[in-house]
Protein backbone atom coordinates (compact mmCIF):
# COMPACT_ATOMS: atom_id res chain seq x y z
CA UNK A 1 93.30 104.90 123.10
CA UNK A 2 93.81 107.08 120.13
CA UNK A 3 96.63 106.65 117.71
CA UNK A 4 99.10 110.04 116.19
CA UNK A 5 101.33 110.03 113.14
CA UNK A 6 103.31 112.04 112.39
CA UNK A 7 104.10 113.26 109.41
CA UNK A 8 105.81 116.31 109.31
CA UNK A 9 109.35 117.34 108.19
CA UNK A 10 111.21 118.11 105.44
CA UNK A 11 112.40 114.92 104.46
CA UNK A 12 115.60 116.77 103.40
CA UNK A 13 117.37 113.42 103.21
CA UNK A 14 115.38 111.87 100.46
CA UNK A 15 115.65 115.29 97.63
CA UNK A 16 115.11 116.05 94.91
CA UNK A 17 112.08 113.79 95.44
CA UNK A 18 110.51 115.64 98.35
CA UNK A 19 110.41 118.79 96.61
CA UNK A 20 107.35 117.92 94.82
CA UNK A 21 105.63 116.29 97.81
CA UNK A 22 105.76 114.80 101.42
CA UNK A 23 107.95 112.22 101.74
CA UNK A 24 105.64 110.03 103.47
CA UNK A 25 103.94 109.90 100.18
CA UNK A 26 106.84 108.25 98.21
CA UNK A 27 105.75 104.60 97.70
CA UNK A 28 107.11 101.76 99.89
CA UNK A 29 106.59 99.51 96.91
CA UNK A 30 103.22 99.17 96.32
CA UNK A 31 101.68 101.45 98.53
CA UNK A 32 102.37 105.31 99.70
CA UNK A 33 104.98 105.04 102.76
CA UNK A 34 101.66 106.32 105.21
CA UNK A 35 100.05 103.29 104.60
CA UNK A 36 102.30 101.56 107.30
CA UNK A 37 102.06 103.08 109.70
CA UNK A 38 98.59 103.54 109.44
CA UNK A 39 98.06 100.12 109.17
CA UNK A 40 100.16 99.21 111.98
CA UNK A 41 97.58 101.73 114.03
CA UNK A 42 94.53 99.82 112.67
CA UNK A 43 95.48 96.46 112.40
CA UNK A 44 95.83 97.29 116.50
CA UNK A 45 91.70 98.09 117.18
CA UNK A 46 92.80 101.99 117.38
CA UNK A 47 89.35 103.72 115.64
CA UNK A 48 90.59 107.49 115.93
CA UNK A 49 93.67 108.95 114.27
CA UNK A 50 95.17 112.17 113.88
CA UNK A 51 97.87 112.73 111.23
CA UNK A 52 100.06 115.22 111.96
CA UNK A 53 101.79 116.76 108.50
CA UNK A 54 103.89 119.62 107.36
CA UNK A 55 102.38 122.43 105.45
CA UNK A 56 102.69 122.78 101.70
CA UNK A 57 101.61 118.95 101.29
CA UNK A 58 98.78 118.38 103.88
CA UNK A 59 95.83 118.65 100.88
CA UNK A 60 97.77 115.38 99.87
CA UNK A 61 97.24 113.09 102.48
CA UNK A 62 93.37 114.72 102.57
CA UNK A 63 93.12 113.58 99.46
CA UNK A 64 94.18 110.14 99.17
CA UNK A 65 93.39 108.81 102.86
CA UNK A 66 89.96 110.91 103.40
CA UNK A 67 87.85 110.61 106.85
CA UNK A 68 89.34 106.91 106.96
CA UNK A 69 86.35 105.04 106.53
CA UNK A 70 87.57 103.21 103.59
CA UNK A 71 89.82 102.12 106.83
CA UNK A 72 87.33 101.57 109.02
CA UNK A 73 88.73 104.59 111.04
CA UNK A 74 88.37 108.06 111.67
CA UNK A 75 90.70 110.73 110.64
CA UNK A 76 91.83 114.09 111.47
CA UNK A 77 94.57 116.37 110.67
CA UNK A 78 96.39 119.28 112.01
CA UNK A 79 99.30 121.21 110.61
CA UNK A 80 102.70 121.67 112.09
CA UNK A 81 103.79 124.78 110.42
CA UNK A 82 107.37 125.12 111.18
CA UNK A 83 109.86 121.91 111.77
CA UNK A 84 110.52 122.18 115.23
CA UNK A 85 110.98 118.81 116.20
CA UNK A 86 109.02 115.59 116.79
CA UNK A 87 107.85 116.87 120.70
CA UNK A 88 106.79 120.10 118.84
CA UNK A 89 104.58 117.59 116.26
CA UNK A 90 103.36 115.84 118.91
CA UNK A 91 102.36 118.86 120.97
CA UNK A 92 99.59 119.90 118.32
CA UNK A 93 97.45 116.86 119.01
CA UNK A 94 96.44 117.78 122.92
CA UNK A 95 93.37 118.47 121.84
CA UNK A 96 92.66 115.88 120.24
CA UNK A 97 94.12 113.71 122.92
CA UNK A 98 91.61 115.07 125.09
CA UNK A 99 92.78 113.89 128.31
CA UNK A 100 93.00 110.10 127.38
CA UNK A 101 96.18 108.01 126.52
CA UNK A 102 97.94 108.14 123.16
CA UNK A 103 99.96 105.44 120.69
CA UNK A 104 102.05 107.83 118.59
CA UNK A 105 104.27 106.64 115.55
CA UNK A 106 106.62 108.21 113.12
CA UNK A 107 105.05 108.13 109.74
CA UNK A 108 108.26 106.70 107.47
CA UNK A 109 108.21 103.82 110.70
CA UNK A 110 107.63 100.12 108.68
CA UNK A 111 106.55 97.68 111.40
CA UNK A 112 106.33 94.23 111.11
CA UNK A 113 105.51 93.43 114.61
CA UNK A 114 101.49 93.42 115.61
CA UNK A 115 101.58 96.06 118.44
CA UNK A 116 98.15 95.64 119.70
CA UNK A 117 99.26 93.21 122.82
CA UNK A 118 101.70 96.22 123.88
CA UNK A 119 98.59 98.11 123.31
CA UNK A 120 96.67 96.26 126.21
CA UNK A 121 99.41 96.24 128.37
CA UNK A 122 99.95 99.54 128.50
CA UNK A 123 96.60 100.12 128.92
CA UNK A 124 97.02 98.36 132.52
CA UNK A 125 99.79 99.97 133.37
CA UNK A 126 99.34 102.99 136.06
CA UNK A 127 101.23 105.67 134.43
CA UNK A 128 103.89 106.35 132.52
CA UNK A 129 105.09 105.64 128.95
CA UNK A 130 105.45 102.54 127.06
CA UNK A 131 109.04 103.10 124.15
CA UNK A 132 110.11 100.78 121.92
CA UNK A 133 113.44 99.59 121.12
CA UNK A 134 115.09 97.39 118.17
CA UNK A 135 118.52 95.96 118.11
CA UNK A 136 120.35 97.61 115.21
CA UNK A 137 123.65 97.43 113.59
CA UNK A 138 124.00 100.98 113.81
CA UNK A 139 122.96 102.70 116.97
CA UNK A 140 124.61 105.77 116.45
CA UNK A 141 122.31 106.94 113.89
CA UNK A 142 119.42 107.02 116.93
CA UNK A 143 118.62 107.37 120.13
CA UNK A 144 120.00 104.47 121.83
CA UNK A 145 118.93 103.15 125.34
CA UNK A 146 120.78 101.67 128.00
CA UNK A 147 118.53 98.91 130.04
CA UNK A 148 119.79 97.34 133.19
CA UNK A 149 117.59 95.12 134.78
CA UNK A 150 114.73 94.92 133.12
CA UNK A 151 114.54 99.17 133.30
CA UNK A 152 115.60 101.75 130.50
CA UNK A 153 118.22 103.81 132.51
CA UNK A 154 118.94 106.59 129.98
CA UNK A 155 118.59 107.12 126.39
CA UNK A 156 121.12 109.18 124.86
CA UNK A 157 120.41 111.00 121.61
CA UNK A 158 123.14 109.47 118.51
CA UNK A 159 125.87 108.96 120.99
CA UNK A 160 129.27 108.61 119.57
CA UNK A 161 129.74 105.99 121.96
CA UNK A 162 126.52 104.15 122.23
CA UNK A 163 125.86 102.32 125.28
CA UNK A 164 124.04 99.61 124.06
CA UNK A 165 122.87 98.46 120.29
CA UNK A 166 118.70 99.06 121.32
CA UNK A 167 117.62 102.09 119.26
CA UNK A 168 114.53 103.64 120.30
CA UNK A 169 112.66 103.53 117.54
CA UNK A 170 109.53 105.76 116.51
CA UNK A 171 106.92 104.24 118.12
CA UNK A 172 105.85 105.38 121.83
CA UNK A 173 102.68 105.19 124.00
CA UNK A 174 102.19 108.02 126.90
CA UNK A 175 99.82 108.77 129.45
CA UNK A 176 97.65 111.81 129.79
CA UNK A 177 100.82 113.78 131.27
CA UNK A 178 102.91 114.07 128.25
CA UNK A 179 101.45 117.37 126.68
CA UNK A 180 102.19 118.96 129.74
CA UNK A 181 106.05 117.36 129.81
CA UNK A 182 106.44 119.56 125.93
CA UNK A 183 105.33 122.24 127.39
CA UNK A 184 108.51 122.28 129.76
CA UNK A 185 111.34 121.52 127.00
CA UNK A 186 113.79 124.02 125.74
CA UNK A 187 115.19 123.53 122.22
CA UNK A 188 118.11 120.97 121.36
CA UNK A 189 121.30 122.48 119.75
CA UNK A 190 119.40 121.89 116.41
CA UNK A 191 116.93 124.28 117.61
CA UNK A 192 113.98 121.66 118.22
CA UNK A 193 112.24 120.05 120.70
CA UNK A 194 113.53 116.56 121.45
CA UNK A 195 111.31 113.68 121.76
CA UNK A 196 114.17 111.91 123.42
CA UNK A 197 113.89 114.46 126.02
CA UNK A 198 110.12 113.55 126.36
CA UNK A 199 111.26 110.23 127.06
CA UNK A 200 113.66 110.73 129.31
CA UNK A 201 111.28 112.41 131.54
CA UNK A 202 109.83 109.33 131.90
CA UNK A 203 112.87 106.98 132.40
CA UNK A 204 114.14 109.44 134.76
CA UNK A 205 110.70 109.18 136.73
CA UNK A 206 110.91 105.48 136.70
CA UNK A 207 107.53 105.28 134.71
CA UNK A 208 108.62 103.98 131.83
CA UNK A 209 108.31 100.55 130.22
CA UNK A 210 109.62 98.91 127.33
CA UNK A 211 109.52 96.55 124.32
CA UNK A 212 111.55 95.02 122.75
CA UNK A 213 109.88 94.39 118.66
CA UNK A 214 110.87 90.67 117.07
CA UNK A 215 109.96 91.63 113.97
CA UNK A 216 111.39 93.40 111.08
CA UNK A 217 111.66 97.43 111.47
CA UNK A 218 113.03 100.30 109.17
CA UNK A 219 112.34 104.00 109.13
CA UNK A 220 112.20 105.24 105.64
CA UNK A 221 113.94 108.51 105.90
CA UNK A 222 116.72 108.02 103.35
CA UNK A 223 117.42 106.69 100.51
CA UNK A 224 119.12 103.08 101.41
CA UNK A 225 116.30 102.27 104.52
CA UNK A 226 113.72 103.13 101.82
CA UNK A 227 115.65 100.87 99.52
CA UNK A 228 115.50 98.11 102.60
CA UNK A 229 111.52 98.76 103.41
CA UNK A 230 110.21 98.34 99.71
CA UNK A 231 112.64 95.36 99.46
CA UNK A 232 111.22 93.74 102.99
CA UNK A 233 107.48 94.33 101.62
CA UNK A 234 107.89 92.87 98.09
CA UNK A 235 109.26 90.33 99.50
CA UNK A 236 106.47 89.19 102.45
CA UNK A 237 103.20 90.08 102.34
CA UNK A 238 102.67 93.09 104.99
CA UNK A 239 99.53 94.10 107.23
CA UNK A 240 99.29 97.65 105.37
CA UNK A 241 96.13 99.40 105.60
């Protein structure tokens, strides 16, 4: 399998800082916040990468992470030009892809959890898609999923009324169908195509599977999770790249 981050956006949450640079730059204590990700992607046996970042910034990440092979990886990069959504992001790596199966994560995602077990299990499955999902505190904020016997039944994008405290968080696997799933979406009220729509494509199909992570998890997209990441990594050792 090949792994995808993305790194896009505006990080419009996190100014003034991100007007100087990609916010998947800003450090997660020690290290730049791609680091995580990244190493959650190697730290998993996945040997090719593509990071997906917004324009303006991408010389950046060329800079500091290179071909990878001070990661023992290989790296590539595309562009997303416009911010039109996390499906939209993902779309750019089909060629890449090339027909095989894909781990994708969100590039402000801090994982705690070793993901390369869910790796090989997905690998068996038949088809489908693999999502992840983390109890939190406050599932409005994402999209939350309802499960019912052992089976993700919906997931409904910040709900007012959330269903069930599992957000699905930014990590997902897919099969080689999911390019052409994007290229069927229509954009969301906020004018961008849904990744939540991706996956219900699959729940709706009854092809997708779940996990459930153990570990710690925070995005990084504002101010206070960013606070709560760099505080979780000072304060245990992490498996960053």
């Amino acid at each position: 399998m090949k792994g995808i981050i993305l790194a896009g956006g505006l990080g419009t949450r996190l100014l003034p800082c991100t007007r100087v640079t990609n916010k998947h730059l800003l450090p997660v204590y020690d290290k730049p916040m791609i680091y995580y990700p990244l190493g959650t992607l190697v730290h998993a046996g996945i040997k090719e990468i593509l990071i997906v970042s917004g324009k303006g910034h991408a010389g950046h990440f060329l800079e500091l992470l290179g071909d990878g092979r001070d990661f023992g990886v290989k790296l590539s990069y595309t562009v997303q030009e416009d911010p039109g959504g996390i499906a939209q992001a993902l779309g750019l790596a089909e060629d890449f892809a090339d027909e095989g199966r894909i781990v994708v994560i969100l590039g402000d995602n801090i994982v705690e959890d070793d993901i390369k077990d869910y790796i090989d299990n997905f690998e068996k499955q038949d088809k489908g898609a693999k999502l992840f999902l983390k109890e939190v505190p406050d599932p409005e904020r994402f999209g939350v999923a309802e499960v019912r016997d052992g089976k993700i039944i919906s997931i409904e994008e910040k709900p007012k009324q959330p269903k069930s405290n599992f957000a699905a968080i930014g990590i997902y696997m897919y099969d080689d169908k999911v390019f052409d799933v994007i290229k069927t979406l229509k954009p969301s009220v906020r004018g961008e195509l849904e990744i939540t729509d991706v996956n219900n494509f699959y729940v709706n199909q009854g092809i997708a599977t779940y996990e459930i992570l153990k570990g710690f998890w925070s995005d990084a997209g504002k101010f206070e999770s960013l606070a709560r990441a760099s505080d979780f990594v000072r304060q245990k050792e992490r498996p960053a790249a």
